[in-house]
PDB file of N, CA and C in Angstrom:
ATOM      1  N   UNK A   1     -12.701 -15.377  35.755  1.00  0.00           N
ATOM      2  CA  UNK A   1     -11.616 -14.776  36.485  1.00  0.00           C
ATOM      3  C   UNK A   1     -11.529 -13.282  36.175  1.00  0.00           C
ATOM      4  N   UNK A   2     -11.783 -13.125  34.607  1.00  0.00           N
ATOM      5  CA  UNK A   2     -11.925 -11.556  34.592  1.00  0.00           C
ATOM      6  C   UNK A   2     -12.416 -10.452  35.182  1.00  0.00           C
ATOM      7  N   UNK A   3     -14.056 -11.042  35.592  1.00  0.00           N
ATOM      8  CA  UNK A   3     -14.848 -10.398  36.275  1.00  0.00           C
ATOM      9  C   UNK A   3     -14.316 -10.606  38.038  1.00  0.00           C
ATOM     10  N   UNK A   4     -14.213 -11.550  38.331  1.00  0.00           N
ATOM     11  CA  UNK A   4     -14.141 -11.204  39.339  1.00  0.00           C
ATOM     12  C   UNK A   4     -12.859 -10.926  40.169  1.00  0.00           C
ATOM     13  N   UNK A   5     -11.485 -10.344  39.336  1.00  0.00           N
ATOM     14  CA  UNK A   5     -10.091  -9.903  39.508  1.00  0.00           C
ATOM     15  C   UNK A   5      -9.540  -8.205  38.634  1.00  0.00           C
ATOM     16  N   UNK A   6     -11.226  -8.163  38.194  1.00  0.00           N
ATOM     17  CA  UNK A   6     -10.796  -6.832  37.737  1.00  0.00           C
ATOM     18  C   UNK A   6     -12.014  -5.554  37.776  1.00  0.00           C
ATOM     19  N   UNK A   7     -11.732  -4.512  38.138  1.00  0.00           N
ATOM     20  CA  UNK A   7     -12.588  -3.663  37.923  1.00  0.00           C
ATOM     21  C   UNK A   7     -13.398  -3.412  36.321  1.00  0.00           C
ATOM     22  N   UNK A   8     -14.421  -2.401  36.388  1.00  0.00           N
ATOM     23  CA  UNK A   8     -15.141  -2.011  35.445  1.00  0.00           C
ATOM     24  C   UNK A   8     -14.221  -1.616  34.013  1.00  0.00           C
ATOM     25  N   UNK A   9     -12.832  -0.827  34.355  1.00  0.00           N
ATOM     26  CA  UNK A   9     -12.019  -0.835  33.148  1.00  0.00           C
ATOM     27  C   UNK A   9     -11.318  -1.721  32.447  1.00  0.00           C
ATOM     28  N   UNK A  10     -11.013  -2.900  33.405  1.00  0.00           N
ATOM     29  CA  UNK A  10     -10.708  -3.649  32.793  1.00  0.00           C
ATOM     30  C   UNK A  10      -9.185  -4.012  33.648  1.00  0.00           C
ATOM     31  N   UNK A  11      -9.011  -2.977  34.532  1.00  0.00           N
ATOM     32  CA  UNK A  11      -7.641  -3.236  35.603  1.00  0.00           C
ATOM     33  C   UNK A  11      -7.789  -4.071  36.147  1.00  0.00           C
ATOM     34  N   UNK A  12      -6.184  -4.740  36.815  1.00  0.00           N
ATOM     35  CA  UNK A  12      -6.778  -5.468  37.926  1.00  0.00           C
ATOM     36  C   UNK A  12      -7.125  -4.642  39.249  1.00  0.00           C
ATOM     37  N   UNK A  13      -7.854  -5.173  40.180  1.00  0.00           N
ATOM     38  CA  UNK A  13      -8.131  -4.918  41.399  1.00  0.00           C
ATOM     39  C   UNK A  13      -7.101  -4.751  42.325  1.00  0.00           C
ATOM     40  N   UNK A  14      -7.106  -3.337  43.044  1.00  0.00           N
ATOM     41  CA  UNK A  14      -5.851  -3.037  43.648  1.00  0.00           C
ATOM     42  C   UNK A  14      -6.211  -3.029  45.327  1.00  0.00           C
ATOM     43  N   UNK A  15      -5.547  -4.536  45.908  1.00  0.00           N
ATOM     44  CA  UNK A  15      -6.198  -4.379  47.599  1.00  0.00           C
ATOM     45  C   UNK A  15      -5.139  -3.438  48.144  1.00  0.00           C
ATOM     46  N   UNK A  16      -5.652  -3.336  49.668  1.00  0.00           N
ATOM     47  CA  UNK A  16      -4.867  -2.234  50.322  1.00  0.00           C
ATOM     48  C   UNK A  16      -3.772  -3.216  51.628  1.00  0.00           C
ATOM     49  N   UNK A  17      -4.144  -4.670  51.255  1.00  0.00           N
ATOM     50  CA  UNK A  17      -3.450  -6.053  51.607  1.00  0.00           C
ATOM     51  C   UNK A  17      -2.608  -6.415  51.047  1.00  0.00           C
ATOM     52  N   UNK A  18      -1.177  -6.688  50.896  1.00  0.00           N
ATOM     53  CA  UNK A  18      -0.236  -7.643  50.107  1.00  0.00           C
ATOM     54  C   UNK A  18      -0.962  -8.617  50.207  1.00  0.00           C
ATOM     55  N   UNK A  19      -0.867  -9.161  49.364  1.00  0.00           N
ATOM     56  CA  UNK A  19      -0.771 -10.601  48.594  1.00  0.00           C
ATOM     57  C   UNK A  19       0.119 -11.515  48.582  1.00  0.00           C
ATOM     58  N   UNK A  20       0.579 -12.432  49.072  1.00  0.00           N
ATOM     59  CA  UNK A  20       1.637 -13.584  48.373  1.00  0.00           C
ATOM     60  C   UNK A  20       1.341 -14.275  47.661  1.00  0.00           C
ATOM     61  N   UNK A  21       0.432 -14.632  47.161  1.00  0.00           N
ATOM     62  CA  UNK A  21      -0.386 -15.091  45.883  1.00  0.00           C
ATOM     63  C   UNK A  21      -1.051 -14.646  44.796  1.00  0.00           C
ATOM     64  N   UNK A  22      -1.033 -13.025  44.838  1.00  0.00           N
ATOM     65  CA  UNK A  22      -1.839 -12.550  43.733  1.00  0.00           C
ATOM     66  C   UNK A  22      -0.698 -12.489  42.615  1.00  0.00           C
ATOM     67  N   UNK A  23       0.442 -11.915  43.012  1.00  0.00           N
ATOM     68  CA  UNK A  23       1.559 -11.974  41.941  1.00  0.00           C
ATOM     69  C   UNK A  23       1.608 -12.750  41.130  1.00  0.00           C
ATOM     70  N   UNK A  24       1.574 -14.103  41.543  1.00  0.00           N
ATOM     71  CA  UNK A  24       1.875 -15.225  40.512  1.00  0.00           C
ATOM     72  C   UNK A  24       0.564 -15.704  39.964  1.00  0.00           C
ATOM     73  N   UNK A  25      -0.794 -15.039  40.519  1.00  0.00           N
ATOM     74  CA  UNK A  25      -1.876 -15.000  39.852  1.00  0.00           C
ATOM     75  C   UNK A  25      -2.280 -14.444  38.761  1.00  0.00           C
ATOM     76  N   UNK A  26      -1.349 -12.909  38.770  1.00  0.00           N
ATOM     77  CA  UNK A  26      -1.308 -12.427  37.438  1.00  0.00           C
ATOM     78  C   UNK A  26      -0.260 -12.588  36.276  1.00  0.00           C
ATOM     79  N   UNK A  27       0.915 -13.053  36.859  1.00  0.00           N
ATOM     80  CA  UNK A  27       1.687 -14.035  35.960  1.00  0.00           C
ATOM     81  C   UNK A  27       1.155 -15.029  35.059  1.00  0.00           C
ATOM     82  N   UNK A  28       0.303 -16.133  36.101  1.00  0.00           N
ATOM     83  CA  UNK A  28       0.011 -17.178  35.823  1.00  0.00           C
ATOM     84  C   UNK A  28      -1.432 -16.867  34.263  1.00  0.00           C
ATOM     85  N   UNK A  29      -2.221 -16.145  34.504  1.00  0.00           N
ATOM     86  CA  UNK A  29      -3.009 -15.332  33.711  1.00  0.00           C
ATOM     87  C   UNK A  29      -2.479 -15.084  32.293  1.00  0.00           C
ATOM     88  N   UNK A  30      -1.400 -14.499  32.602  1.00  0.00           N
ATOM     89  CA  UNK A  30      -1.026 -13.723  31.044  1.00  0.00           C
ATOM     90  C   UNK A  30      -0.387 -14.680  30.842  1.00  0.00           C
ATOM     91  N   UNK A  31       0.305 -15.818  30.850  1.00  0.00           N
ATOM     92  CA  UNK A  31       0.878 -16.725  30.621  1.00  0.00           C
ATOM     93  C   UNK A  31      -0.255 -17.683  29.794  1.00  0.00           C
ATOM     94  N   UNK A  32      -1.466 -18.466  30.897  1.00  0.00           N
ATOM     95  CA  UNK A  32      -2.278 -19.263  30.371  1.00  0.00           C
ATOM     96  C   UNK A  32      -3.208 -18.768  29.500  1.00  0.00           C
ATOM     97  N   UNK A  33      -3.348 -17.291  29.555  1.00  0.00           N
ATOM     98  CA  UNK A  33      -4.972 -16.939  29.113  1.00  0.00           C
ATOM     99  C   UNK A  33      -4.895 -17.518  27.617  1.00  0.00           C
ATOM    100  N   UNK A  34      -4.042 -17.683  26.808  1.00  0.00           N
ATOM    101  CA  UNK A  34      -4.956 -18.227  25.711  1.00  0.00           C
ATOM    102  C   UNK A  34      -5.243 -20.038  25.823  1.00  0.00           C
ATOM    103  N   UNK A  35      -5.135 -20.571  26.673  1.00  0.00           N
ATOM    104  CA  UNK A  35      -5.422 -21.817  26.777  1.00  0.00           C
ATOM    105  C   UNK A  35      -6.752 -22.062  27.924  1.00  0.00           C
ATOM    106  N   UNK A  36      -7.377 -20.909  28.411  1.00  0.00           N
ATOM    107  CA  UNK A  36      -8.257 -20.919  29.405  1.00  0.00           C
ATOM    108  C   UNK A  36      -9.825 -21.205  28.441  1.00  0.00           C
ATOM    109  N   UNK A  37     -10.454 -21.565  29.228  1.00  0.00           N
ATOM    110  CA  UNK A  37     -11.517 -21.695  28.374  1.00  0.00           C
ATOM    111  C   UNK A  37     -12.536 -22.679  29.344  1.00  0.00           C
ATOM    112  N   UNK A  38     -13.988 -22.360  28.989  1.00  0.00           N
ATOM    113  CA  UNK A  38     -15.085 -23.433  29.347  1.00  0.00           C
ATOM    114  C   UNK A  38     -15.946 -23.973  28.541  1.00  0.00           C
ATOM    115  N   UNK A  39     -16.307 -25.245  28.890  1.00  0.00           N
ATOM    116  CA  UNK A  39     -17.630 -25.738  28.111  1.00  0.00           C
ATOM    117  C   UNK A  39     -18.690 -25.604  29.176  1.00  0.00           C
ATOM    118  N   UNK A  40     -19.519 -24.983  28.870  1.00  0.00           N
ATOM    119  CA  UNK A  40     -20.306 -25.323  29.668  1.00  0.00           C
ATOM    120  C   UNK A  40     -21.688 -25.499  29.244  1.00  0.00           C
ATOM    121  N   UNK A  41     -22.231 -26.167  28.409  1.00  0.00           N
ATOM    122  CA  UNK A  41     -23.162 -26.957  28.407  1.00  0.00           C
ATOM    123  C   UNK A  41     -24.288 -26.209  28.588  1.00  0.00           C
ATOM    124  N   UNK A  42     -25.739 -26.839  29.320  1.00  0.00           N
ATOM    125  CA  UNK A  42     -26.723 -25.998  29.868  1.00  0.00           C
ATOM    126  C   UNK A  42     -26.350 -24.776  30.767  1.00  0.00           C
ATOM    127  N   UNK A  43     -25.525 -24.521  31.300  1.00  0.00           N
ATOM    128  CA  UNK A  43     -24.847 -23.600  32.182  1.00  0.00           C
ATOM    129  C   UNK A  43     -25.773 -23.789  33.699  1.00  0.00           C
ATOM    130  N   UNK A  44     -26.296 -25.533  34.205  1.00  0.00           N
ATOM    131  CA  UNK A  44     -27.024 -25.174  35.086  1.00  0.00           C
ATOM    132  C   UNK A  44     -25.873 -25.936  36.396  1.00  0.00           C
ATOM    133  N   UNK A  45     -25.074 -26.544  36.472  1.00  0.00           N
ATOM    134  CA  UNK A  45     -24.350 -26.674  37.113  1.00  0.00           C
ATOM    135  C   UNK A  45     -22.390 -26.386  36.805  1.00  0.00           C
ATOM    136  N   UNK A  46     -22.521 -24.925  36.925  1.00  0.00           N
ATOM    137  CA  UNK A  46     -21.006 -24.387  36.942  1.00  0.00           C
ATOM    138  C   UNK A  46     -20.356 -24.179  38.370  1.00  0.00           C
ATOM    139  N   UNK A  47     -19.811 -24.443  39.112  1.00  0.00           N
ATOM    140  CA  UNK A  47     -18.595 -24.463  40.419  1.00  0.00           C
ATOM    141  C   UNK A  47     -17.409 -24.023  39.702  1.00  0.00           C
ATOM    142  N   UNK A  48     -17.441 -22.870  39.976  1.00  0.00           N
ATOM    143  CA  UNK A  48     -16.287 -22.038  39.783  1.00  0.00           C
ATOM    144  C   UNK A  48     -14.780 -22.447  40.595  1.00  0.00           C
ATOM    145  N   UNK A  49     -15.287 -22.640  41.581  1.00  0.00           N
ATOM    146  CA  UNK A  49     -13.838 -23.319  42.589  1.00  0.00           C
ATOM    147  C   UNK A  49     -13.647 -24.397  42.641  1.00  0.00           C
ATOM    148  N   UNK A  50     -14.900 -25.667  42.311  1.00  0.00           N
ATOM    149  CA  UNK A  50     -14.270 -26.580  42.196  1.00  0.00           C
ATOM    150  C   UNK A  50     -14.582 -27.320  40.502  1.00  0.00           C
ATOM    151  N   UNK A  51     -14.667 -26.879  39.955  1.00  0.00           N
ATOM    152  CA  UNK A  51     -14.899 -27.919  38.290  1.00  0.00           C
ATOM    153  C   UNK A  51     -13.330 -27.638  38.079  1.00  0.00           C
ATOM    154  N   UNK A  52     -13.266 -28.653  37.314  1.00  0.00           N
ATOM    155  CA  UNK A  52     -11.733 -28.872  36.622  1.00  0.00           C
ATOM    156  C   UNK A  52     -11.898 -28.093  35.093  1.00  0.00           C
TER     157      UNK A  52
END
């Protein structure tokens, strides 16, 4: 999620679109991030959108 919600510094990504969902995306973030985490094994089957 890091990589792909934030630029090279480390910001988040600023669209030139409102959002009604990004808000509580970055809520939801600083809230969970220390419980986020993967196993991933061989790393040869990862699905980003759909693995639990």
């Amino acid at each position: 999620m890091h990589a792909k919600f934030t630029n090279k510094a480390g910001d988040f990504i600023r669209y030139h679109k409102k959002s009604t969902i990004w808000p509580g995306i970055k809520l939801a973030t600083s809230i969970n991030r220390p419980y986020m985490g993967w196993l991933i094994g061989n790393g040869a089957n990862i699905d980003f959108w759909r693995d639990i």
